[in-house]
N, C-alpha and C. Protein backbone atom coordinates (compact mmCIF):
# COMPACT_ATOMS: atom_id res chain seq x y z
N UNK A 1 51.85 145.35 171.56
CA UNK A 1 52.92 146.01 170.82
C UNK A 1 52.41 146.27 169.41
N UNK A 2 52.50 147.18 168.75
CA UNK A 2 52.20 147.62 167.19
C UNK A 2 53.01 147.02 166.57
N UNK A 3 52.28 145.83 165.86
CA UNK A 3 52.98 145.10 165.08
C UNK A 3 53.62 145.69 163.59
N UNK A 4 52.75 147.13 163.80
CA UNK A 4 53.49 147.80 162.22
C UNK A 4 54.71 148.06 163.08
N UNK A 5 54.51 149.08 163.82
CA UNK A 5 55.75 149.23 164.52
C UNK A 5 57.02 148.27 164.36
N UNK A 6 56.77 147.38 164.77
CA UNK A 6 57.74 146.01 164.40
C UNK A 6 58.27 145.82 163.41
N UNK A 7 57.26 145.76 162.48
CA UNK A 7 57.61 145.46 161.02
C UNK A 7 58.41 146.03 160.51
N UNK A 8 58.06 147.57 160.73
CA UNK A 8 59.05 148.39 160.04
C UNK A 8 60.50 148.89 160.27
N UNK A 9 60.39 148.34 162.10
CA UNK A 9 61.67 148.54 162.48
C UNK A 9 62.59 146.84 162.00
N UNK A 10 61.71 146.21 162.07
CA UNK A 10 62.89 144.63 160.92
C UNK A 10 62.96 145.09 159.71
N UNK A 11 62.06 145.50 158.85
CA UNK A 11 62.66 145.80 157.82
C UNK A 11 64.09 147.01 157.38
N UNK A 12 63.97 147.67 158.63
CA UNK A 12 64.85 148.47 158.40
C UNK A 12 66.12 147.93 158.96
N UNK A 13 66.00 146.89 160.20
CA UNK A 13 67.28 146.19 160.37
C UNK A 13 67.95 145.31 159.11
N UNK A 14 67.08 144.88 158.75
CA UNK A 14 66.82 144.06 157.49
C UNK A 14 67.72 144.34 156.21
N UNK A 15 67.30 145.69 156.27
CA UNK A 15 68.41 146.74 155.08
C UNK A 15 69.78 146.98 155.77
N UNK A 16 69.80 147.43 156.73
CA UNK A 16 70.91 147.59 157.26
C UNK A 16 71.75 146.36 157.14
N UNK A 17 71.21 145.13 157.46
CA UNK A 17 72.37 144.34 157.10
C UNK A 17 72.59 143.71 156.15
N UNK A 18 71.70 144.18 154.89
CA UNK A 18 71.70 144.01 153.78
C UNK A 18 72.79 145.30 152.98
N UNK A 19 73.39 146.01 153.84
CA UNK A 19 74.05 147.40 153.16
C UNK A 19 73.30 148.36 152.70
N UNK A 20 72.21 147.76 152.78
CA UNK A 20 71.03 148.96 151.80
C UNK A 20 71.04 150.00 152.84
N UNK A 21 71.67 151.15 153.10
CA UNK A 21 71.41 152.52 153.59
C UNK A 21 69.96 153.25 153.41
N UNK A 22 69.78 153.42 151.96
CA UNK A 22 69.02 153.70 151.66
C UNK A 22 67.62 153.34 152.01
N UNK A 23 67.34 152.02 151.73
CA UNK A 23 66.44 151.02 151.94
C UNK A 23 65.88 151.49 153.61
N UNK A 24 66.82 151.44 154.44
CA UNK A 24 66.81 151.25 155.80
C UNK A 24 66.09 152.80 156.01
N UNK A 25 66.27 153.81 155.25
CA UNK A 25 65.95 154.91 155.63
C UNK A 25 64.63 155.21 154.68
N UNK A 26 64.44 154.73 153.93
CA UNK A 26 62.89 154.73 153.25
C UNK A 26 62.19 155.07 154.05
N UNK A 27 61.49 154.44 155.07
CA UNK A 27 60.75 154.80 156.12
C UNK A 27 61.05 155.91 157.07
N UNK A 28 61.78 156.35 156.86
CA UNK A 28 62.33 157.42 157.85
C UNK A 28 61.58 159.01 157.61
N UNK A 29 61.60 159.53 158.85
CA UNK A 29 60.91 160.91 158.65
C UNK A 29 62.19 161.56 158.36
N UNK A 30 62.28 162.56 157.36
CA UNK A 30 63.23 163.81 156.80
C UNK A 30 64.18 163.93 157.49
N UNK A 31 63.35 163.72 159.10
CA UNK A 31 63.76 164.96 160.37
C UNK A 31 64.76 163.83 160.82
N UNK A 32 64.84 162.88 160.40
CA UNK A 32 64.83 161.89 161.31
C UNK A 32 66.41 161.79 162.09
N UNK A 33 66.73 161.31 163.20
CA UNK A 33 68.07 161.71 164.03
C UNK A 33 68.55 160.33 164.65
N UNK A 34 69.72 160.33 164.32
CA UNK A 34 70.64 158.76 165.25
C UNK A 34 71.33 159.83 166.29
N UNK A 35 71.16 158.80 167.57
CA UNK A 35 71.55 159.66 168.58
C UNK A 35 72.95 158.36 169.18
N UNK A 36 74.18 158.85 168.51
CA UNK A 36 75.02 157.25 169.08
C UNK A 36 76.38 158.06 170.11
N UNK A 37 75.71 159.58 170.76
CA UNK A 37 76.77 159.86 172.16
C UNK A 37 76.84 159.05 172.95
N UNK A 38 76.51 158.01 173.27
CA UNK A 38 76.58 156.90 174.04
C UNK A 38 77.81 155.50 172.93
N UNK A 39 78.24 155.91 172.58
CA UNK A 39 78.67 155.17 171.93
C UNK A 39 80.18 155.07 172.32
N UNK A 40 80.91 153.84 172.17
CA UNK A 40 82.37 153.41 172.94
C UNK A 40 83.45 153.46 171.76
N UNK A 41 82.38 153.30 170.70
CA UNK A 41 83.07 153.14 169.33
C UNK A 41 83.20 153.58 168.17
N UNK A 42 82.88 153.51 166.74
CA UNK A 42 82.46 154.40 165.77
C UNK A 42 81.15 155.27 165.98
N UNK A 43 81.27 156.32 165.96
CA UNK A 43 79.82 157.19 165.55
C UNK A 43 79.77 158.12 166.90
N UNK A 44 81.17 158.05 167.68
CA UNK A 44 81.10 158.84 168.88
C UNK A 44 80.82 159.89 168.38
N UNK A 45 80.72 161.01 167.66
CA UNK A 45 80.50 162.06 167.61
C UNK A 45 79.01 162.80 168.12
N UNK A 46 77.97 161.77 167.85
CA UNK A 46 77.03 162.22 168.78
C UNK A 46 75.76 161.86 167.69
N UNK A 47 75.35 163.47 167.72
CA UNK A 47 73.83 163.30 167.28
C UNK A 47 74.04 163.44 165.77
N UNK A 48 73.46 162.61 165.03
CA UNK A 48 73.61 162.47 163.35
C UNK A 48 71.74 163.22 163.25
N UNK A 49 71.60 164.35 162.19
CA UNK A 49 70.25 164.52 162.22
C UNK A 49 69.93 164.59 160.76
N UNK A 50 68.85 164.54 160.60
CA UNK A 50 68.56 164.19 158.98
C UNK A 50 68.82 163.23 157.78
N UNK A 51 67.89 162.64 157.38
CA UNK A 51 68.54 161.59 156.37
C UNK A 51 69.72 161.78 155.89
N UNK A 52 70.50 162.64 155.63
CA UNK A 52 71.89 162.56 154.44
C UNK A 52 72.87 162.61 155.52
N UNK A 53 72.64 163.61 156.51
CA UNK A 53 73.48 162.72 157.45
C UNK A 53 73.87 161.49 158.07
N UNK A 54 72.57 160.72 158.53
CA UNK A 54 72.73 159.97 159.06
C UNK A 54 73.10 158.89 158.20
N UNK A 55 72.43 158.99 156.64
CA UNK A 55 72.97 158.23 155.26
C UNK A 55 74.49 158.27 155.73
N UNK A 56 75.36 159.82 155.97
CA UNK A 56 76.77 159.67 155.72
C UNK A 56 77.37 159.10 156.91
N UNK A 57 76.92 158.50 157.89
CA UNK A 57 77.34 158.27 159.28
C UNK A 57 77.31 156.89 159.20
N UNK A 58 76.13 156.14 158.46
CA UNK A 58 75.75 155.08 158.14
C UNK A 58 77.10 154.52 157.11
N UNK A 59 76.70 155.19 156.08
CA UNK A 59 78.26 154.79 155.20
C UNK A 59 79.50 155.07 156.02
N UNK A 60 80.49 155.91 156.41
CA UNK A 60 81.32 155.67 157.21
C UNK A 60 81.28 154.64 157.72
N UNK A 61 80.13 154.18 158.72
CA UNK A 61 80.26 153.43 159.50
C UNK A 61 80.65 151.94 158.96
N UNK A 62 79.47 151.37 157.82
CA UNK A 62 80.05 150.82 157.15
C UNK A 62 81.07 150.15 156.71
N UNK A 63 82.03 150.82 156.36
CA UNK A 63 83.16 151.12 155.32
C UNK A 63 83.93 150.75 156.56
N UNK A 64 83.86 150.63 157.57
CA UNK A 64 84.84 150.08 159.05
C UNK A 64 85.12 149.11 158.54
N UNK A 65 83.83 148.38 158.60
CA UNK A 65 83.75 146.69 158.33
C UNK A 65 83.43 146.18 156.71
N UNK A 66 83.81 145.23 156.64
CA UNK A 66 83.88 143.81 155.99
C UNK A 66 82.72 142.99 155.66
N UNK A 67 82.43 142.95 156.95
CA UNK A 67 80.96 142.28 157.57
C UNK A 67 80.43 142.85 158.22
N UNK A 68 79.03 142.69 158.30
CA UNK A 68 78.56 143.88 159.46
C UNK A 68 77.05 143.18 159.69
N UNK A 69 76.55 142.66 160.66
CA UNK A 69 75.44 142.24 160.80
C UNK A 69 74.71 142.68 162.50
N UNK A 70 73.47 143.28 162.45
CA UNK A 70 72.94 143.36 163.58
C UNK A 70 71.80 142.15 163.98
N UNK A 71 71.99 141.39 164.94
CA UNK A 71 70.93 140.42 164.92
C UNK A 71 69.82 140.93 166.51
N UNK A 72 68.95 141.33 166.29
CA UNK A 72 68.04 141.72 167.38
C UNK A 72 67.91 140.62 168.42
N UNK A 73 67.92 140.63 169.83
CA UNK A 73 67.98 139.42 170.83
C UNK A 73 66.51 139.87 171.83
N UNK A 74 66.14 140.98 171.48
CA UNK A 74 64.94 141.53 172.38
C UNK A 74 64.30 142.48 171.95
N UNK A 75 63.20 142.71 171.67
CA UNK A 75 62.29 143.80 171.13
C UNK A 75 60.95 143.77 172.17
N UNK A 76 61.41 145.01 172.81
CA UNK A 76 60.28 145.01 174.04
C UNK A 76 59.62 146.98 173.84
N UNK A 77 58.18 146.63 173.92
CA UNK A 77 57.33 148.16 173.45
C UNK A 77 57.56 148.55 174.88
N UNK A 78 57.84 150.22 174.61
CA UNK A 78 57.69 150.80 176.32
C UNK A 78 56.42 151.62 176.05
N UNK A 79 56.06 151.93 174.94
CA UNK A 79 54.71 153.33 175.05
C UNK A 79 54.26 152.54 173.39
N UNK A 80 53.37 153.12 172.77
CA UNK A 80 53.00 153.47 171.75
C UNK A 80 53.62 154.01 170.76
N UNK A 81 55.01 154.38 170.72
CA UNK A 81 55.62 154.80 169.70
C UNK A 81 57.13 154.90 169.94
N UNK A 82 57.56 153.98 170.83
CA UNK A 82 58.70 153.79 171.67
C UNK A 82 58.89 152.48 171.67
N UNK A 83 60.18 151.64 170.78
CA UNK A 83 60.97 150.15 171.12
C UNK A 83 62.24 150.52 171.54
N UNK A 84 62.19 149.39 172.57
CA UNK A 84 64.12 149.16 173.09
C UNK A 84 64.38 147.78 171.65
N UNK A 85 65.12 147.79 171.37
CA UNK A 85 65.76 146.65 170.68
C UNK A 85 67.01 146.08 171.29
N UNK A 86 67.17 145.02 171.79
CA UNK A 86 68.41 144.65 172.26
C UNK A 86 69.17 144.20 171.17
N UNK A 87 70.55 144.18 170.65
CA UNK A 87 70.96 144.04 169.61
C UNK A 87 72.19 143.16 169.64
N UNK A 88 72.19 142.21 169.17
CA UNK A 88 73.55 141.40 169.15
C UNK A 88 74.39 141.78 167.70
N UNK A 89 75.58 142.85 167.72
CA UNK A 89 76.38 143.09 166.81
C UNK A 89 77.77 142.65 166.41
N UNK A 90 77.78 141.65 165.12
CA UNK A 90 78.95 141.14 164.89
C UNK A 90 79.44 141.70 163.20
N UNK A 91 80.71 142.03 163.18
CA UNK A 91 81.50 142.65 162.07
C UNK A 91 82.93 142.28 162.59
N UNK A 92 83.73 142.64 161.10
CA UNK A 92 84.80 141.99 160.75
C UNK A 92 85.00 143.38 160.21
N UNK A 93 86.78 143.61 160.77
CA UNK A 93 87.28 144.67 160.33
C UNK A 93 87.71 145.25 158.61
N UNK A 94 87.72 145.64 158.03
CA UNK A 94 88.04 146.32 156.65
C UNK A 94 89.40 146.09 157.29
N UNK A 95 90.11 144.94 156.05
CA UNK A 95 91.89 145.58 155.73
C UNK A 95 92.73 144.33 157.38
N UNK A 96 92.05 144.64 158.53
CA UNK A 96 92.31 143.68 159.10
C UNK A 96 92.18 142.79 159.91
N UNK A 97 90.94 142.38 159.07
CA UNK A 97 89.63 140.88 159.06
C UNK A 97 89.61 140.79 161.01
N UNK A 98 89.74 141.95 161.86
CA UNK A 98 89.34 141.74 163.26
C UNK A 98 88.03 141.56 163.32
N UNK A 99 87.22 140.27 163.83
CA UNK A 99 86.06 140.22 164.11
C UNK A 99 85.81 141.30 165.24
N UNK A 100 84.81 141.78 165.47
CA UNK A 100 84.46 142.46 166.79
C UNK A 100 82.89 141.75 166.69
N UNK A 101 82.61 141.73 168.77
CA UNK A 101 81.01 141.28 168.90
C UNK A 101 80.75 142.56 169.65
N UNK A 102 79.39 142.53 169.94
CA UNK A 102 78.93 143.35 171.32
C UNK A 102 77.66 142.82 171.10
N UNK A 103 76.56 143.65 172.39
CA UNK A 103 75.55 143.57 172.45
C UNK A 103 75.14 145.25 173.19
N UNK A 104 74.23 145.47 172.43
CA UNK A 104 73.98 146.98 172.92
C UNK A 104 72.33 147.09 172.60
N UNK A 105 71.77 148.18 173.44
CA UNK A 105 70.57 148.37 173.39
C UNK A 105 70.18 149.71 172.56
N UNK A 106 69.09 149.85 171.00
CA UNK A 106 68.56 151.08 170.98
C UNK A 106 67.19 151.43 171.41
N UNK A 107 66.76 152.75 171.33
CA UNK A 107 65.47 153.02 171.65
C UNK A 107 65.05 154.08 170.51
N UNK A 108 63.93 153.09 169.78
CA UNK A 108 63.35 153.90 168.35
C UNK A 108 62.16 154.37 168.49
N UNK A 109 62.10 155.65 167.92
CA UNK A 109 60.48 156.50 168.17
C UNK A 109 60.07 156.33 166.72
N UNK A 110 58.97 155.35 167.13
CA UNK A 110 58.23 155.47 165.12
C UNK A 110 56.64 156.45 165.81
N UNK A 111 56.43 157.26 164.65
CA UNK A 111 55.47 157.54 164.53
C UNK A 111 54.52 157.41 163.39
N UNK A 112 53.09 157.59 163.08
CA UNK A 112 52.90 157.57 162.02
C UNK A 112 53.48 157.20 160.75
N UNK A 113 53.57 156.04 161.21
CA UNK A 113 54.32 155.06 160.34
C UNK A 113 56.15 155.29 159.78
N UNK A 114 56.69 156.08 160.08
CA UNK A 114 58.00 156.48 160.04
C UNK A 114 58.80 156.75 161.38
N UNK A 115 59.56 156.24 161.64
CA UNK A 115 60.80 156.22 162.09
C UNK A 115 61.27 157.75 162.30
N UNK A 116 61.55 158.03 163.27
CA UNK A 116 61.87 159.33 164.20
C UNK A 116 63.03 159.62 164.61
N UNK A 117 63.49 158.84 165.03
CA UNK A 117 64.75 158.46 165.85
C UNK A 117 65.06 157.58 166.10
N UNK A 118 66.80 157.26 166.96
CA UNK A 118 66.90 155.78 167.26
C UNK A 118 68.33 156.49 168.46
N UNK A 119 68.46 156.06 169.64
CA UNK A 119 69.30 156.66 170.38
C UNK A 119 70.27 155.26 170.65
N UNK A 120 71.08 154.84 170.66
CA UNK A 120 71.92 154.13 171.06
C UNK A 120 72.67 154.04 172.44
N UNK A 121 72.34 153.03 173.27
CA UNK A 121 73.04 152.90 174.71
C UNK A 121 73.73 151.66 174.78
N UNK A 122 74.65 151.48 175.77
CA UNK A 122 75.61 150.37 175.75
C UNK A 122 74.87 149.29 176.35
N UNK A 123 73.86 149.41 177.04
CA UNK A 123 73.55 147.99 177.55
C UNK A 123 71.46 148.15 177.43
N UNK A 124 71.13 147.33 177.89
CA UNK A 124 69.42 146.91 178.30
C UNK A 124 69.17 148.08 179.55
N UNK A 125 70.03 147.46 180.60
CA UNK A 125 69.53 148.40 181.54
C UNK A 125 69.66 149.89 181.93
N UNK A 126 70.30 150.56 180.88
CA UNK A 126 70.36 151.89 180.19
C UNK A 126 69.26 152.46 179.30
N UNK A 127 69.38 151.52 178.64
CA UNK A 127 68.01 152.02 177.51
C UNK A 127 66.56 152.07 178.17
N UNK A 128 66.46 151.13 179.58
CA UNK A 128 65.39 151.17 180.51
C UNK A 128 65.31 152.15 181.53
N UNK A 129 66.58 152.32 181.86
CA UNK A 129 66.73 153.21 182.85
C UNK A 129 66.04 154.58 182.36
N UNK A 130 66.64 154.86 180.54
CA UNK A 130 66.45 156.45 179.88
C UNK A 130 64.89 156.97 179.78
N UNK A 131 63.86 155.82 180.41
CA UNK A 131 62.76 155.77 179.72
C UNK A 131 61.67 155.52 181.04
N UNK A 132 62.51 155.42 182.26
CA UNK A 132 61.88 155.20 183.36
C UNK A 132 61.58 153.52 183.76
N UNK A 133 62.19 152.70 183.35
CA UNK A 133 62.07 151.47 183.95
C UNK A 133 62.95 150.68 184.08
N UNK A 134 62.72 149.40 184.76
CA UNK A 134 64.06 148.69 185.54
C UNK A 134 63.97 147.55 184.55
N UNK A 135 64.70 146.40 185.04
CA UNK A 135 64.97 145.19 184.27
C UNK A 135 63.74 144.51 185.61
């Protein structure tokens, strides 16, 4: 597994649950796109593309919660420029302190040292399935 690869995708979890938007997107290519149509919850709208978007999708999203922490439970390489991250997500509602949990799977394309994309699926064996493999 490319341990830069790694690195840069913790550091960017890293920011994220640090609030740093910004931070999290440092590494990011221009182009770069959140893909969260798979999504049950905030950010259904679909494909977020470009930093200031996805900056404004990021803040929205945000601004839900109170608390907001992603804790990674699995980081498995499928190619050379391809991670699933399994993600354990816990936040607390804005206004009325509802905790919510989940666990959901993304799949991030870094290239040349920046961050490409990141597609969001509801489970592990989705994000394996999208990519040609089983559990």
């Amino acid at each position: 597994m490319s341990q830069e690869n790694v690195e840069l995708l913790r550091l960017t979890i890293d920011s994220i649950n640090r609030g740093d938007i910004h931070g999290a997107l440092e590494n990011a290519a221009d182009d770069f796109e959140a893909d969260w149509s798979n999504s049950i919850g905030p950010g259904r709208k679909g494909i977020y593309s470009g930093k200031g978007e996805v900056r404004e999708f990021w803040r929205s999203f945000a601004e839900a919660f109170d608390e907001l922490r992603w804790d990674p439970e699995e980081i498995m390489e499928v190619d050379e420029s391809r991670i699933i991250v399994v993600n354990h997500l816990r936040a607390r509602g804005t206004g009325s302190g509802v905790a919510v949990e989940g666990v959901s799977a993304q799949l991030w394309t870094i290239t040349e040292g920046k961050g490409r994309s990141v597609k969001l699926f509801q489970s592990k064996a989705d994000a394996l399935e999208a990519v040609g493999l089983r559990e």
